[in-house]
Protein backbone atom coordinates (compact mmCIF):
# COMPACT_ATOMS: atom_id res chain seq x y z
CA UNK A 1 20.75 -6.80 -21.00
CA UNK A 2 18.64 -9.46 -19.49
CA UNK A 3 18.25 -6.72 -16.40
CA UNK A 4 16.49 -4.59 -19.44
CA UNK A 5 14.48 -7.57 -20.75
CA UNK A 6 13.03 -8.40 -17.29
CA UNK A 7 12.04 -4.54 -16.72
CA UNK A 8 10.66 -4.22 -20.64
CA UNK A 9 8.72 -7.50 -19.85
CA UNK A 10 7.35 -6.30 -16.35
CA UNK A 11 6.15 -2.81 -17.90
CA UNK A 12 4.51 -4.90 -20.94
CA UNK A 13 2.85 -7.27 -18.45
CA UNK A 14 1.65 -4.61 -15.99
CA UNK A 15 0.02 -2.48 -19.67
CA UNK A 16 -1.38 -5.72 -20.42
CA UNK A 17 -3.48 -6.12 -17.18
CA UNK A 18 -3.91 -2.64 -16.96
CA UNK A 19 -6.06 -3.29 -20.78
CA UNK A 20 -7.74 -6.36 -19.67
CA UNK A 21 -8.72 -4.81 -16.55
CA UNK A 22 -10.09 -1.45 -17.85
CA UNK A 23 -12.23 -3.77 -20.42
CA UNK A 24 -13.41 -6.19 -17.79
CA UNK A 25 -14.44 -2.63 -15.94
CA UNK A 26 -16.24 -1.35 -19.25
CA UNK A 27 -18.25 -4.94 -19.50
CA UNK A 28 -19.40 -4.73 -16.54
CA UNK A 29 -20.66 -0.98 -16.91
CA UNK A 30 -21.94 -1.01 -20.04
CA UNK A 31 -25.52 -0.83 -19.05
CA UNK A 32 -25.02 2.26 -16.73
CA UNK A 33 -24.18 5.90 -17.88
CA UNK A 34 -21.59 7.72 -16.21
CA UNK A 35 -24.12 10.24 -14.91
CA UNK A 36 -25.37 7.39 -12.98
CA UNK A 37 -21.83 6.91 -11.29
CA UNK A 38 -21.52 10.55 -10.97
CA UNK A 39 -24.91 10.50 -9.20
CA UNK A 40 -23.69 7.26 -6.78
CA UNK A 41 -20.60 9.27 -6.01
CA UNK A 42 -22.26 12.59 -5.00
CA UNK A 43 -25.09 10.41 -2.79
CA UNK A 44 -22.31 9.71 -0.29
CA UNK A 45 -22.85 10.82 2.65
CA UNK A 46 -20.93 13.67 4.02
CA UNK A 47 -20.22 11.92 7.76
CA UNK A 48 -18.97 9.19 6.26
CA UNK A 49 -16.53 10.77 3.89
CA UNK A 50 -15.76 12.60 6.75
CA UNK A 51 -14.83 9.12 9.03
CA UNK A 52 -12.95 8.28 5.62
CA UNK A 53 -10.64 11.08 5.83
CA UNK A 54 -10.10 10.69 9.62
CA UNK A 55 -9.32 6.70 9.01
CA UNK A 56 -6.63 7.73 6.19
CA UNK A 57 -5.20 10.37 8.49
CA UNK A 58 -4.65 7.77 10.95
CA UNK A 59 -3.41 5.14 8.33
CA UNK A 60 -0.73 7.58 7.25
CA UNK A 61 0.48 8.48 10.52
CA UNK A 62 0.66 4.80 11.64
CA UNK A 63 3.01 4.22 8.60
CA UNK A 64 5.50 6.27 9.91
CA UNK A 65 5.93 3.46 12.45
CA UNK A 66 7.59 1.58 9.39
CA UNK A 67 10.59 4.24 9.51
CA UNK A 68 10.81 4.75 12.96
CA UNK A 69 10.84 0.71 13.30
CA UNK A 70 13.86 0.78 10.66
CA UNK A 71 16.09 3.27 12.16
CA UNK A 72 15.63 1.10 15.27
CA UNK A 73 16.47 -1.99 13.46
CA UNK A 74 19.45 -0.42 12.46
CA UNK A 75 21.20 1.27 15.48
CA UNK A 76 20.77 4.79 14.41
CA UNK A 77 18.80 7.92 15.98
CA UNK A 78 16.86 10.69 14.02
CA UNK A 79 14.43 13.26 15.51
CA UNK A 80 10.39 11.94 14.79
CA UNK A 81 9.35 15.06 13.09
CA UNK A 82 11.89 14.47 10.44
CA UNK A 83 11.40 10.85 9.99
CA UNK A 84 7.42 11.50 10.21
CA UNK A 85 7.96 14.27 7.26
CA UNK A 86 10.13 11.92 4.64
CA UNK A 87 7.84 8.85 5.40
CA UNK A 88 4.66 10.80 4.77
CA UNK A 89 6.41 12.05 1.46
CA UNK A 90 7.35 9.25 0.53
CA UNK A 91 3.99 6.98 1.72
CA UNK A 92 2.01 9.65 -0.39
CA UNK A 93 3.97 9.31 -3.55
CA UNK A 94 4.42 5.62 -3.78
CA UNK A 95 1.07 4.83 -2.81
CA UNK A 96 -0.62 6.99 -5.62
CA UNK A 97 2.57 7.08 -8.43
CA UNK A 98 3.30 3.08 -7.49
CA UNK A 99 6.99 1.71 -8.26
CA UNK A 100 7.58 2.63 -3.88
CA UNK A 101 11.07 0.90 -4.76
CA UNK A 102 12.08 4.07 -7.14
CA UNK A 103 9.07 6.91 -6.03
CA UNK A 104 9.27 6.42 -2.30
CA UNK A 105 13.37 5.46 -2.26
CA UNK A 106 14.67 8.62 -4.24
CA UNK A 107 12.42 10.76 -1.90
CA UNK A 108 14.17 8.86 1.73
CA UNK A 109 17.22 8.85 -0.02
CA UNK A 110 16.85 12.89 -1.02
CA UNK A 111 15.91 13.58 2.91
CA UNK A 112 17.74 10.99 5.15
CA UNK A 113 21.01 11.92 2.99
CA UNK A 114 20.49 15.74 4.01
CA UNK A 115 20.57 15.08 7.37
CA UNK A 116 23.48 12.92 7.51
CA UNK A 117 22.14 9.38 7.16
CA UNK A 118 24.96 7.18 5.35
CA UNK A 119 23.89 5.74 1.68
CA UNK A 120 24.00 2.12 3.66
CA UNK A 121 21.69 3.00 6.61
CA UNK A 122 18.90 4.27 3.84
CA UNK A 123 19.24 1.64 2.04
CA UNK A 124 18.67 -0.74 4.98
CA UNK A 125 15.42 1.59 6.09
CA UNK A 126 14.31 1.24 2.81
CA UNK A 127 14.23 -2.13 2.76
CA UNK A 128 12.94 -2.86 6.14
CA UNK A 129 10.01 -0.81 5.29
CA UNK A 130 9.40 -2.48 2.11
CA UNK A 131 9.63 -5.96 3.88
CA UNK A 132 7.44 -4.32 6.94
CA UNK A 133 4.37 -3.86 3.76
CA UNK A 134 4.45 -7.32 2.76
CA UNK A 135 4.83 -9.23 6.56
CA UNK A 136 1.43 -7.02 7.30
CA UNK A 137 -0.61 -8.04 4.18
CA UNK A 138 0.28 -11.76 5.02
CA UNK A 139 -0.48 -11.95 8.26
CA UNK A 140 -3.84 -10.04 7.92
CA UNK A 141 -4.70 -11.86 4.96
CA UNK A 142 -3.32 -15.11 5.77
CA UNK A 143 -5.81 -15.19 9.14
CA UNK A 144 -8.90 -14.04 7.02
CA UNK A 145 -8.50 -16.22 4.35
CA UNK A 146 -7.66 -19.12 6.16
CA UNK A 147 -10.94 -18.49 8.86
CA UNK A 148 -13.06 -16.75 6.89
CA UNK A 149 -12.05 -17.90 2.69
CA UNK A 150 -13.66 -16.45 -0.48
CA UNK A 151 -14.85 -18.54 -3.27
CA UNK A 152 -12.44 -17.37 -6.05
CA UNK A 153 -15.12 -16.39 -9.03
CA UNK A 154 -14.86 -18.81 -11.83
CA UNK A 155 -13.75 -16.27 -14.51
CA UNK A 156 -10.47 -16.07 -12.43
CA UNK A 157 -9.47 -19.76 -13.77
CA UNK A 158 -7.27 -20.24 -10.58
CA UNK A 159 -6.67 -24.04 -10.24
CA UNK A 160 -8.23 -23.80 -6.24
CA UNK A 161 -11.90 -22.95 -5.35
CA UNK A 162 -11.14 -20.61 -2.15
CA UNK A 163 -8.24 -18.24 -1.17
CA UNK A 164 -7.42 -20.67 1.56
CA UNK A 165 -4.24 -21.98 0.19
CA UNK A 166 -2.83 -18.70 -0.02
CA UNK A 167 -3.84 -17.79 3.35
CA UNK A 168 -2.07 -21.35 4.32
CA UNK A 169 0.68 -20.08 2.44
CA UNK A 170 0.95 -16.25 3.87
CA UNK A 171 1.01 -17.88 7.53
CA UNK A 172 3.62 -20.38 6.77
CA UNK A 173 6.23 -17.08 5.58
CA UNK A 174 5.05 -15.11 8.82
CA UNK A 175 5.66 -18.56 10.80
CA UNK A 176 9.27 -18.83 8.77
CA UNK A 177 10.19 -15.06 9.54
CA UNK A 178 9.31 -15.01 13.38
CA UNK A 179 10.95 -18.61 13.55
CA UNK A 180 14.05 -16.69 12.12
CA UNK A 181 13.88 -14.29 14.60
CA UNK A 182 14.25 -16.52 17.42
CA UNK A 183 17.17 -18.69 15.83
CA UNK A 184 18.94 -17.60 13.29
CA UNK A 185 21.79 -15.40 14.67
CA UNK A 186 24.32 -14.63 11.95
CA UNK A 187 23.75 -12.48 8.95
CA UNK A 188 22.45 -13.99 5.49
CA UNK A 189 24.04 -13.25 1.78
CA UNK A 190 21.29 -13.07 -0.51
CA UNK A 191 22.36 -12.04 -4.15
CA UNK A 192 25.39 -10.33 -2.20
CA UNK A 193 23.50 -8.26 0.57
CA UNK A 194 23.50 -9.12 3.81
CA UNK A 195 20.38 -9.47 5.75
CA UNK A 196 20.13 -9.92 9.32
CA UNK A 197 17.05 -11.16 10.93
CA UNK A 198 16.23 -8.62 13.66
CA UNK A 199 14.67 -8.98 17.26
CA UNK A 200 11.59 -11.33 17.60
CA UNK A 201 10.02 -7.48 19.50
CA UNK A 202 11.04 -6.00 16.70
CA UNK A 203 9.65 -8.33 13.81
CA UNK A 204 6.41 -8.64 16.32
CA UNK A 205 5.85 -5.24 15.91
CA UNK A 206 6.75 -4.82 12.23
CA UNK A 207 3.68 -7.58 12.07
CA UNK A 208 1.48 -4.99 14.58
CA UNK A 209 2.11 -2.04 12.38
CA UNK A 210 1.49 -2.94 9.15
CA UNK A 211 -1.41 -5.25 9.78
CA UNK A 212 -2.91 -2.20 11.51
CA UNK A 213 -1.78 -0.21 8.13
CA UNK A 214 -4.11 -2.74 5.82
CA UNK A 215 -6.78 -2.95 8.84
CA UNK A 216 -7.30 1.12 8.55
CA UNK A 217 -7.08 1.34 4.10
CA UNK A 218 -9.83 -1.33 3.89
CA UNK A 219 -11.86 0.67 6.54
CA UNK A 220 -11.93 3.79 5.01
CA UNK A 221 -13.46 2.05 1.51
CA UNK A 222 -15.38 0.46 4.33
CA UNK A 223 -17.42 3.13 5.80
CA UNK A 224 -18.04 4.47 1.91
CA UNK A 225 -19.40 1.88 0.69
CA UNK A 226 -23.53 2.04 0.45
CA UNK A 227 -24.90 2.05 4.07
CA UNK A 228 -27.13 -0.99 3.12
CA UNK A 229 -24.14 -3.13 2.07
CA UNK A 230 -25.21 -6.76 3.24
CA UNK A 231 -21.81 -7.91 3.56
CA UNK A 232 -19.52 -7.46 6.98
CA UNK A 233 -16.53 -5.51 7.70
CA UNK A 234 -14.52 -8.97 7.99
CA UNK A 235 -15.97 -10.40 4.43
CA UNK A 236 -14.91 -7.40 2.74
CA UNK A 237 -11.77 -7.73 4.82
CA UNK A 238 -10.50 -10.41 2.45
CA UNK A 239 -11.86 -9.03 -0.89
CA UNK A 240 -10.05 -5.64 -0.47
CA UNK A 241 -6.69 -7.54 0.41
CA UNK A 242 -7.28 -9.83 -2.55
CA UNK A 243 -8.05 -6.90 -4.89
CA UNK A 244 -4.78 -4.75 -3.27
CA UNK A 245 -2.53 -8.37 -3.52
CA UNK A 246 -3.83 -8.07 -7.05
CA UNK A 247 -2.96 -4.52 -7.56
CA UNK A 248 0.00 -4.72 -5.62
CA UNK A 249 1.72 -7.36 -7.98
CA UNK A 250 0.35 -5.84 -10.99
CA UNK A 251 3.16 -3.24 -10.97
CA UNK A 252 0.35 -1.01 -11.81
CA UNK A 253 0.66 2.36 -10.14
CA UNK A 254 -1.56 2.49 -7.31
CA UNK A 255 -3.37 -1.25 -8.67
CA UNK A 256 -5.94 1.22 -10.97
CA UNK A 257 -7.73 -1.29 -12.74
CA UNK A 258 -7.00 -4.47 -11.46
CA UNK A 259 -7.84 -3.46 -8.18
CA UNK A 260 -11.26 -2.62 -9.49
CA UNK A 261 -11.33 -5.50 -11.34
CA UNK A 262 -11.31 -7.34 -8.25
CA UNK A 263 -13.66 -5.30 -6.29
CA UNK A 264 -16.43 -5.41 -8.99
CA UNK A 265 -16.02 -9.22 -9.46
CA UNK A 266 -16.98 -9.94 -5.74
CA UNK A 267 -19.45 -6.65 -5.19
CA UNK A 268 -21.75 -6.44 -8.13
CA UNK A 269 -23.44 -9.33 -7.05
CA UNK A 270 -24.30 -7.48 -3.23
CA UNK A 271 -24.15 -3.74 -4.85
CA UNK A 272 -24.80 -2.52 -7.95
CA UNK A 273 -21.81 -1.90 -9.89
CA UNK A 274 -22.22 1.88 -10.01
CA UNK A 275 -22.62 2.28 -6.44
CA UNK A 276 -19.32 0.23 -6.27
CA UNK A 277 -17.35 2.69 -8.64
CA UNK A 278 -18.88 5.62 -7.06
CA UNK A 279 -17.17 4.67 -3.74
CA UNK A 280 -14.21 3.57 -5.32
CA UNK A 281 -13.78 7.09 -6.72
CA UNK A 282 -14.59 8.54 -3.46
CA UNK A 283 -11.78 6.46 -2.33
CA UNK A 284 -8.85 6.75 -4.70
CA UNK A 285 -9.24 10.34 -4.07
CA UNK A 286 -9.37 10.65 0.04
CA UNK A 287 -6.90 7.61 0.13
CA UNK A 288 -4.35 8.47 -2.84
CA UNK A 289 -4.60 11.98 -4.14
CA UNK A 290 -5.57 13.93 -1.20
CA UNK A 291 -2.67 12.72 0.38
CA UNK A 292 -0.70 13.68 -2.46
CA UNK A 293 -1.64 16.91 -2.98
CA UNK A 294 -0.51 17.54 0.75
CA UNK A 295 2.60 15.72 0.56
CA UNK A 296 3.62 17.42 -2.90
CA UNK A 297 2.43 21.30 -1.18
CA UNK A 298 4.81 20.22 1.49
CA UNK A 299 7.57 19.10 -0.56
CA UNK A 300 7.10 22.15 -2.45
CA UNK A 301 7.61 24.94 0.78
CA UNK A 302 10.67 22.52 1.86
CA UNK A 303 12.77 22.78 -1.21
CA UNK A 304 11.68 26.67 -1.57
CA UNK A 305 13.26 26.95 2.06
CA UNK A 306 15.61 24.74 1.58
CA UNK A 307 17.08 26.83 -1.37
CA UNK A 308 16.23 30.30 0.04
CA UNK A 309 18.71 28.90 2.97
CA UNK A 310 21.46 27.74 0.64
CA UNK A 311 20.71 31.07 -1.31
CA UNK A 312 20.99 33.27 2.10
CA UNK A 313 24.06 31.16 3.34
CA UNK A 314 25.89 32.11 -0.11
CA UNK A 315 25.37 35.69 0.52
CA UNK A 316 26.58 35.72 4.10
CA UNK A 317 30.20 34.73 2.40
C-alpha cells in the first residue's frame, strides 16, 4: 500500500512539473510564432548536425562501457557484440521512454537471460550501470560547479545564490565512494541487498566512462546551438548538467519540459529563445529518437529471427 502511495505520488509530482514546465516554456514563447522556431530549426547548419550525429554515435558506443564494466565487476564473461547490442537497446529506450529502472531493465533482463545470465548477475549489471550514470554526473558536475558556478536565476527560489554547494556536495559522494573502494572490504546490507564496493580501477573507471558519457550529450547540443553563441563550451557545461539533474529527477521521460525549462532560463538572455528551442528540437531528435528508431528496427529483426529459429527448430522435431 504505501509502495502504491509513493509510486501514485511520484507520477503526480513528475505531471505536475511536467505542467509547470510546459507553461513556463509557453511564457517565455509567447511573443514568437512557431514558424519562427520552425525557421531557427531548419537554419541549422548541415555540418554541424552532421558533428551532432557523429558525437551521439560516439556517446552511445561509450555507454556500452557501463555493461562491459558490470560484467567485470561481477566475475562473469559475455562476448562484446552481445553486450554492445542489449546496452544499445536498452540506452536507446530508457533515454527517450525514461523510467531506465523498468524500460532499460526488462530489455537486459529479456537478452542477458537468453543467453544464460542468472536472474542475480542481471540484476547486479543493472545496478552497477545505474550507479555508473549517477558517479559520472557528480563528478563532472561537481568539478564545474564548484570551479566554474552558475548564479541560480531568482525565479528558482533555491535558498543558495550559485550551484556551488551542490558541486561541494557531488564531490564529497565521489570522495565517499572511491574512499570505499580503498577500505571497506566486506559486503554491505542495504534494505536486504548486499552491495560490495568494487576495485578502486574499477570505480576509477566507472568515474572515466560516464563522465565521458555527460562530456559527449552536452557536446552534441553544443555544436547546435547558434554559431554566434557568446557563451563557452565549459559555461554551458554546467547549465546542460543542471537542466539534465533537473530532468533526471523529474521522473519525466527523457526530462521534456523541465529540461527546457532549465535551458531557456539560463539561454534566453545570450540567445533568443527560438533559436534555443530550435536546437533543442534538433537535439531531442539526433540524441533521443534517432537512436530509437535504430534500436527499435533492431529489436524488431532480432525477435523476427529469434522466432523464425524457435519456429524452424520446432519443425526439425
Amino acid at each position: 500500500m504505501l509502495k502504491k502511495l509513493q509510486l501514485n505520488f511520484s507520477s503526480l509530482f513528475g505531471l505536475l512539473l511536467l505542467v509547470l514546465s510546459l507553461w513556463a516554456i509557453a511564457s517565455e514563447l509567447r511573443q514568437y510564432n512557431y514558424r519562427d522556431i520552425l525557421n531557427s530549426l531548419a537554419a541549422i547548419p548541415k555540418s554541424r548536425l552532421s558533428w551532432a550525429i557523429w558525437l551521439t554515435a560516439l556517446g552511445y558506443l561509450v555507454m556500452i562501457g557501463y555493461d562491459i564494466l558490470g560484467f567485470n565487476y561481477i566475475n562473469r564473461s559475455l562476448s562484446w557484440n552481445k553486450i554492445a547490442f542489449t546496452n544499445f537497446i536498452s540506452s536507446a529506450f530508457s533515454n527517450t521512454i525514461g523510467f531506465a529502472l523498468l524500460t532499460g531493465s526488462a530489455i537486459r533482463y529479456r537478452f542477458y537471460a537468453s543467453w544464460g545470465v542468472s536472474a542475480v548477475a542481471i540484476a547486479q549489471v543493472i545496478a552497477f550501470a545505474n550507479f555508473t550514470f549517477w558517479l559520472g554526473m557528480f563528478a563532472v558536475a561537481g568539478l564545474i560547479f564548484v570551479i566554474n558556478p552558475l548564479t541560480i536565476p531568482t525565479q528558482l527560489h533555491l535558498p543558495f545564490a550559485t550551484v556551488r554547494p551542490i558541486g561541494v556536495i557531488f564531490l564529497l559522494l565521489i570522495a565517499i565512494y572511491l574512499l570505499g573502494s580503498i577500505l571497506i572490504r566486506q559486503p554491505l546490507i542495504i534494505r536486504g541487498q548486499e552491495f560490495r564496493f568494487p576495485s578502486l580501477p574499477i570505480s576509477l573507471a566507472q568515474i572515466a566512462i560516464s563522465s565521458f558519457d555527460w562530456i559527449l550529450a552536452a557536446l552534441v547540443l553544443y555544436v547546435i546551438l547558434p554559431s554566434n553563441t557568446p557563451l563557452s563550451y565549459l559555461d554551458f557545461l554546467g547549465i546542460y548538467l543542471l537542466g539534465m539533474f533537473a530532468g533526471v529527477v523529474s521522473n519525466i521521460p527523457g526530462g521534456l519540459g523541465v529540461f527546457e525549462t532549465v535551458m531557456l532560463l539560463f539561454l534566453s538572455d545570450k540567445i533568443s529563445a527560438v533559436a534555443v528551442l530550435g536546437s533543442l528540437l534538433a537535439y531531442r531528435g539526433i540524441y533521443y529518437f534517432l537512436p530509437l528508431l535504430l534500436a527499435a528496427c533492431l529489436l524488431g529483426i532480432y525477435e523476427i529471427r529469434f522466432r523464425a529459429n524457435i519456429l524452424k527448430n520446432i519443425n526439425k522435431l
